[in-house]
N, C-alpha and C. Protein backbone atom coordinates (compact mmCIF):
# COMPACT_ATOMS: atom_id res chain seq x y z
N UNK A 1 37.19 38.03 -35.67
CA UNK A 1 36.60 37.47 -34.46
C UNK A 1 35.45 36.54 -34.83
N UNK A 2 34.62 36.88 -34.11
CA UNK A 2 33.13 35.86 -34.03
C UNK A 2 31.87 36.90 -34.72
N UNK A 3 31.51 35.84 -35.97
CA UNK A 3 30.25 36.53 -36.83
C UNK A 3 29.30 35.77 -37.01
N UNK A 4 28.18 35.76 -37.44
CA UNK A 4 26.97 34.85 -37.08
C UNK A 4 27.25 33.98 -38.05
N UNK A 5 27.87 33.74 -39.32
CA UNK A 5 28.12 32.99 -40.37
C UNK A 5 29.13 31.56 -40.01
N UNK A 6 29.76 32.22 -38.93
CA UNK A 6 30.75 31.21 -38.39
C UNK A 6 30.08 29.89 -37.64
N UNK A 7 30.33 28.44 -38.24
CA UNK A 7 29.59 26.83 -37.97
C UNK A 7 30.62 26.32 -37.71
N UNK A 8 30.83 25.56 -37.01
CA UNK A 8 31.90 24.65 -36.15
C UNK A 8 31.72 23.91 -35.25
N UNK A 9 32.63 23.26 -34.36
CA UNK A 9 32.80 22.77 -32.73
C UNK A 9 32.28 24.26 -31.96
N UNK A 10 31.25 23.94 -31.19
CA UNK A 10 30.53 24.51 -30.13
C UNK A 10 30.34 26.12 -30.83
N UNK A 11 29.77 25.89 -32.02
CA UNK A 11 29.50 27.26 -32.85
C UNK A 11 28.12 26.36 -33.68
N UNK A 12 27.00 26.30 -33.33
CA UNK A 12 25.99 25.37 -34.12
C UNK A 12 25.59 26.58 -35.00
N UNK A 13 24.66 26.52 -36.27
CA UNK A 13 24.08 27.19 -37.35
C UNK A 13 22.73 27.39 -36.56
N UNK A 14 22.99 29.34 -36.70
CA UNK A 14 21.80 30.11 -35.97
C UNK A 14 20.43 29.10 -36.08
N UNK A 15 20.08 28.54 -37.30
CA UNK A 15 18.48 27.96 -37.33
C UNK A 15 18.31 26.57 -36.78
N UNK A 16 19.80 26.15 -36.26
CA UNK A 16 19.51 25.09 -35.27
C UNK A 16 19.70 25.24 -34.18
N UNK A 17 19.33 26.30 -33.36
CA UNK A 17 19.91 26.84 -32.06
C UNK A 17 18.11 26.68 -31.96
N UNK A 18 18.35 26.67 -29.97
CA UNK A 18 16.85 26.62 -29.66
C UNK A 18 16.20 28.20 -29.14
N UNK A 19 15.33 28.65 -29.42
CA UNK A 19 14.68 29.78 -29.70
C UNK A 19 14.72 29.84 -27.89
N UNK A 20 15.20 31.73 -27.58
CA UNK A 20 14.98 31.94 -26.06
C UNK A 20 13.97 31.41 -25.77
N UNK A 21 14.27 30.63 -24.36
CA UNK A 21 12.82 30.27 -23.17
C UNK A 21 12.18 29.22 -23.88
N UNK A 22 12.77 28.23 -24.69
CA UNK A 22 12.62 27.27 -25.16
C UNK A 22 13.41 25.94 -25.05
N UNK A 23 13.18 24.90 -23.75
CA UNK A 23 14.22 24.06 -23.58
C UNK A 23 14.06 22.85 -24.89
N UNK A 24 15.32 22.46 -24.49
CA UNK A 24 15.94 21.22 -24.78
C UNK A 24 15.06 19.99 -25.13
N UNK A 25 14.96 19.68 -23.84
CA UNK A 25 13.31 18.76 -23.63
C UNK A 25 12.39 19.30 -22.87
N UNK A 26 11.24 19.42 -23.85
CA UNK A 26 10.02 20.22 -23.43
C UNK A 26 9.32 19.27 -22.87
N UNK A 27 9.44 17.65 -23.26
CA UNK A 27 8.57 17.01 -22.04
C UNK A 27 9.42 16.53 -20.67
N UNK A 28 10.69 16.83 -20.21
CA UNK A 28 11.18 16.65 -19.61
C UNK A 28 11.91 15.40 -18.84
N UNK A 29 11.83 15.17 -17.93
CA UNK A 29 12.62 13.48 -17.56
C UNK A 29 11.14 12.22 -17.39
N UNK A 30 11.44 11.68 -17.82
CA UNK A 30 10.00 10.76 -17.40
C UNK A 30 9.80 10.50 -16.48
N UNK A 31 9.08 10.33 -15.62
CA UNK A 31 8.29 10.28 -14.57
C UNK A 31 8.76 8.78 -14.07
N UNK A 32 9.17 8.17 -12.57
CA UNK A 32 9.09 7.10 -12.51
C UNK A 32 7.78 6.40 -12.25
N UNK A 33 7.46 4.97 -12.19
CA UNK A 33 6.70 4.68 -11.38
C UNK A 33 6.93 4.69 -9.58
N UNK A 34 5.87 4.66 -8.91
CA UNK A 34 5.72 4.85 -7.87
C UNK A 34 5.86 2.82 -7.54
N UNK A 35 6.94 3.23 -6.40
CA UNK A 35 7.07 1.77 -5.81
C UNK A 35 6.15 0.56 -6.13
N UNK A 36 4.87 0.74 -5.68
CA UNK A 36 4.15 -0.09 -4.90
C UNK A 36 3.41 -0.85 -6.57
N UNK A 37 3.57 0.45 -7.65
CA UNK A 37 2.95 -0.03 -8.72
C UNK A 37 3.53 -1.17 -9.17
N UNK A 38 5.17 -0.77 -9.25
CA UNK A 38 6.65 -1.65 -9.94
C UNK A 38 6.45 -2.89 -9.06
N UNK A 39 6.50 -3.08 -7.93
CA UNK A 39 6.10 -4.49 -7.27
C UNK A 39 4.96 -5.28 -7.56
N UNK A 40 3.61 -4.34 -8.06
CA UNK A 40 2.42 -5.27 -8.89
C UNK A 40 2.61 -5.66 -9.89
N UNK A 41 3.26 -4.80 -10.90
CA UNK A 41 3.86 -5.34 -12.34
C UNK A 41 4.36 -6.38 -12.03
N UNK A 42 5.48 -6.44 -11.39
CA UNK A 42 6.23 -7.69 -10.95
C UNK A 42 6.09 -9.38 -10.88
N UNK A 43 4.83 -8.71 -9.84
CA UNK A 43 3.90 -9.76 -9.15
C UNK A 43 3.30 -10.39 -9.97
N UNK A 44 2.55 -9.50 -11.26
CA UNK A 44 1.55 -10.33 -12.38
C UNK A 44 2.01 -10.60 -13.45
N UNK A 45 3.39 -10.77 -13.32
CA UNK A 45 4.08 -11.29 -15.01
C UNK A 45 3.90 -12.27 -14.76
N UNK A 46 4.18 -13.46 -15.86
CA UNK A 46 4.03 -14.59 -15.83
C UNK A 46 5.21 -15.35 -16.40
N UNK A 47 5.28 -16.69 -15.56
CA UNK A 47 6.87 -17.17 -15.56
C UNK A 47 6.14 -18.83 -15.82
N UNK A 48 7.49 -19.28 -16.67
CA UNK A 48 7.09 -20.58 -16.65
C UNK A 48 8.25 -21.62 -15.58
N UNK A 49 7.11 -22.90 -14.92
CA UNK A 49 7.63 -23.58 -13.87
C UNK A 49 7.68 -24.91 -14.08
N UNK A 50 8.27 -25.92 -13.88
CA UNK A 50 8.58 -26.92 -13.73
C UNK A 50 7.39 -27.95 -12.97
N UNK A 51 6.46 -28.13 -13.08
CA UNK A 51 5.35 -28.99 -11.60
C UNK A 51 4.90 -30.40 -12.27
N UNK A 52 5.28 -31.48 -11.29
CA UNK A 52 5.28 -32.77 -11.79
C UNK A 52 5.53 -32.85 -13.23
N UNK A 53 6.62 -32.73 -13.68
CA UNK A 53 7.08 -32.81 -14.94
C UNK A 53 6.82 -32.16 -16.17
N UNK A 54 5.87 -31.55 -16.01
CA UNK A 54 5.09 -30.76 -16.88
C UNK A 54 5.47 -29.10 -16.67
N UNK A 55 5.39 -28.44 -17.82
CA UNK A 55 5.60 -27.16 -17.55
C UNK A 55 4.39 -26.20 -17.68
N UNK A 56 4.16 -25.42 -16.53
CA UNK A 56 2.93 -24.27 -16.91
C UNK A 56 3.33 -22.69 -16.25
N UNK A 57 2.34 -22.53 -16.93
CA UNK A 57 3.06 -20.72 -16.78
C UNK A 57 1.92 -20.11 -15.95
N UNK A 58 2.53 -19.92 -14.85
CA UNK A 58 2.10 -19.07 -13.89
C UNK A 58 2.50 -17.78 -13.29
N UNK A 59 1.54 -16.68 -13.11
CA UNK A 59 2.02 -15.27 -12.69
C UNK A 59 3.55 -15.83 -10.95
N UNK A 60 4.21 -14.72 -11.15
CA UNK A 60 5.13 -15.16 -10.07
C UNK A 60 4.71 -15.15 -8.81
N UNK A 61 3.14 -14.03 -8.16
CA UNK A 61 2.95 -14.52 -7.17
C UNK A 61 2.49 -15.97 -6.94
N UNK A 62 1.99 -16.59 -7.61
CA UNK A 62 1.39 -17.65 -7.75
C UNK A 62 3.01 -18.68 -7.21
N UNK A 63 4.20 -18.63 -8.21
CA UNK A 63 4.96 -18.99 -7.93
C UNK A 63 5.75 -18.71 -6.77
N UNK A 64 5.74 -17.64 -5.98
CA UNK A 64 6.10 -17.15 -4.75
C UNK A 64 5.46 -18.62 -3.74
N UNK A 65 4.07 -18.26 -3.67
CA UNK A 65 3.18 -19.21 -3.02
C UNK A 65 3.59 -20.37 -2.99
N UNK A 66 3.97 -21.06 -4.29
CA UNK A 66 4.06 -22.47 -4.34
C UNK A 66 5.52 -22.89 -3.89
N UNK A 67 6.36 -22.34 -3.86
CA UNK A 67 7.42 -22.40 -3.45
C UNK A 67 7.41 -22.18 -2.17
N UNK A 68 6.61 -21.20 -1.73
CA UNK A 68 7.22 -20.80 -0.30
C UNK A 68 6.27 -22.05 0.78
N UNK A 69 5.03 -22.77 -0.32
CA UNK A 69 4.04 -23.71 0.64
C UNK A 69 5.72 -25.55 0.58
N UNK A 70 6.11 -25.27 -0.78
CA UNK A 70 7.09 -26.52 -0.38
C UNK A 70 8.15 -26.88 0.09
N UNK A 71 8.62 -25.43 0.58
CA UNK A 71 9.44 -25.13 1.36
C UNK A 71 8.91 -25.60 3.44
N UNK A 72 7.88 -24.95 3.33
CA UNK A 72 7.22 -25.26 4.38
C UNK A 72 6.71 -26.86 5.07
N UNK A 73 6.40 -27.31 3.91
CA UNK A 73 6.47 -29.23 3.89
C UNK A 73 7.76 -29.32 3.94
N UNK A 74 8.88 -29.42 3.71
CA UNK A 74 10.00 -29.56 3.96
C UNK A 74 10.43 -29.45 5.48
N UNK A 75 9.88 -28.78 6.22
CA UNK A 75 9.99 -28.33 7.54
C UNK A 75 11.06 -27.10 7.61
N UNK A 76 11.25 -26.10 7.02
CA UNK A 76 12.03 -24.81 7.05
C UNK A 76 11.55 -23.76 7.77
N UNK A 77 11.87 -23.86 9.16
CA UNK A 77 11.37 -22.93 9.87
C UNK A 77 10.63 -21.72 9.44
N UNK A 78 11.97 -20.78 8.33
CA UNK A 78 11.27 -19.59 7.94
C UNK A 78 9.90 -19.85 7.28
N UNK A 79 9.96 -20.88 6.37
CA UNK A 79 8.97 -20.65 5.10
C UNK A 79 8.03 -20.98 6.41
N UNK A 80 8.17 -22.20 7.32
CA UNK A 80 6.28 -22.41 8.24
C UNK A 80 5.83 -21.11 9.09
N UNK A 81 6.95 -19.76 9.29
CA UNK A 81 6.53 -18.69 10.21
C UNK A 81 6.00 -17.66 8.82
N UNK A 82 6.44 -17.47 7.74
CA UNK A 82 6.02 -17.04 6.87
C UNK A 82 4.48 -17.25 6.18
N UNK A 83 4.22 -18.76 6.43
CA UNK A 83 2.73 -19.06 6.20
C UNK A 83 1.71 -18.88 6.90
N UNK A 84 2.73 -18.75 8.18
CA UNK A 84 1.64 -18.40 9.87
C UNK A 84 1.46 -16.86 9.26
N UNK A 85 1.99 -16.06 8.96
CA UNK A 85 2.32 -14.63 9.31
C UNK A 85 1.10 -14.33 7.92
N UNK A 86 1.07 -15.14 6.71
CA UNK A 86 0.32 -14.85 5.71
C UNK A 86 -1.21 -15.28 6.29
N UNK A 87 -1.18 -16.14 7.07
CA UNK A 87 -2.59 -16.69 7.13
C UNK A 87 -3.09 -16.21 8.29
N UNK A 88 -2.17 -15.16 8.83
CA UNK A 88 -2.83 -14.30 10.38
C UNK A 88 -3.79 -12.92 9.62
N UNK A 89 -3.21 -12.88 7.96
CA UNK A 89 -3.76 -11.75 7.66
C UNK A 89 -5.21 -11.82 7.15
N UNK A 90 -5.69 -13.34 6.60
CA UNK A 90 -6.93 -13.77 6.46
C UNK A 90 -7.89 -13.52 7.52
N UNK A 91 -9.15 -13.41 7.05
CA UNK A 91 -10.26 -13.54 8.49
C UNK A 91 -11.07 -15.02 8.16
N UNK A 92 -10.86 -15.07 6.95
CA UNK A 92 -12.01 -16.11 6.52
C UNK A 92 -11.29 -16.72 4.67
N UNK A 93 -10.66 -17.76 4.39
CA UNK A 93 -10.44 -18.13 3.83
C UNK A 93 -11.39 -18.34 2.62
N UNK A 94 -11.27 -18.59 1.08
CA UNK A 94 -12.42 -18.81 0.11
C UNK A 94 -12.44 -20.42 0.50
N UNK A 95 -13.52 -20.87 -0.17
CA UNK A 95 -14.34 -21.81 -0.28
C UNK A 95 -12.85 -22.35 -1.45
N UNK A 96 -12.62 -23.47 -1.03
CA UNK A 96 -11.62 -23.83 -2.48
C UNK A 96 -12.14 -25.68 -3.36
C-alpha cells in the first residue's frame, strides 16, 4: 500500500509538505488598489503629444484638458457643455 517513503504524482517528499496550520501563501492575495487611487495614477502619468509641431510630454490630465478645450473651439456641443460643467465647479479661477 501507501508508506511514507513513497515520492511520486500527488505523493510529494514528507520535508516538502507544508507543516499543519501553515498555508501555502502566508502573505496572501495582494491587495487591490482602491478605485479612486488607480484613476490618480492614471491621471499623472505622462504622455507625449503632438502641439504645433513640436512634441512635449505632458501628464494626461493636462492632455484630457487640451483636447477637450479644442474640441470645444471646434463647436462640439459635448466638449462646450463639458467645459460649462468643469467651470461651474470653480468659485474663483487662478490668476494665469
Amino acid at each position: 500500500m501507501f508508506n511514507d517513503d513513497d515520492v511520486g504524482y500527488g505523493k510529494p517528499p514528507k520535508d516538502g509538505q507544508f507543516q499543519k496550520g501553515q498555508s501555502g501563501n502566508p502573505k496572501g492575495r495582494p491587495k487591490s488598489k482602491p478605485l479612486q487611487l488607480s484613476i490618480i495614477d492614471a491621471l499623472n502619468r505622462v504622455v507625449a503629444i503632438k502641439q504645433n509641431g513640436s512634441t512635449e510630454n505632458v501628464f494626461v490630465k493636462d492632455a484630457i484638458l487640451l483636447q477637450l478645450c479644442a474640441d470645444a473651439l471646434k463647436g462640439k456641443p459635448h466638449a462646450v457643455k463639458a467645459w460649462i460643467e468643469i467651470l461651474k465647479n470653480f468659485t474663483a479661477l487662478p490668476d494665469i
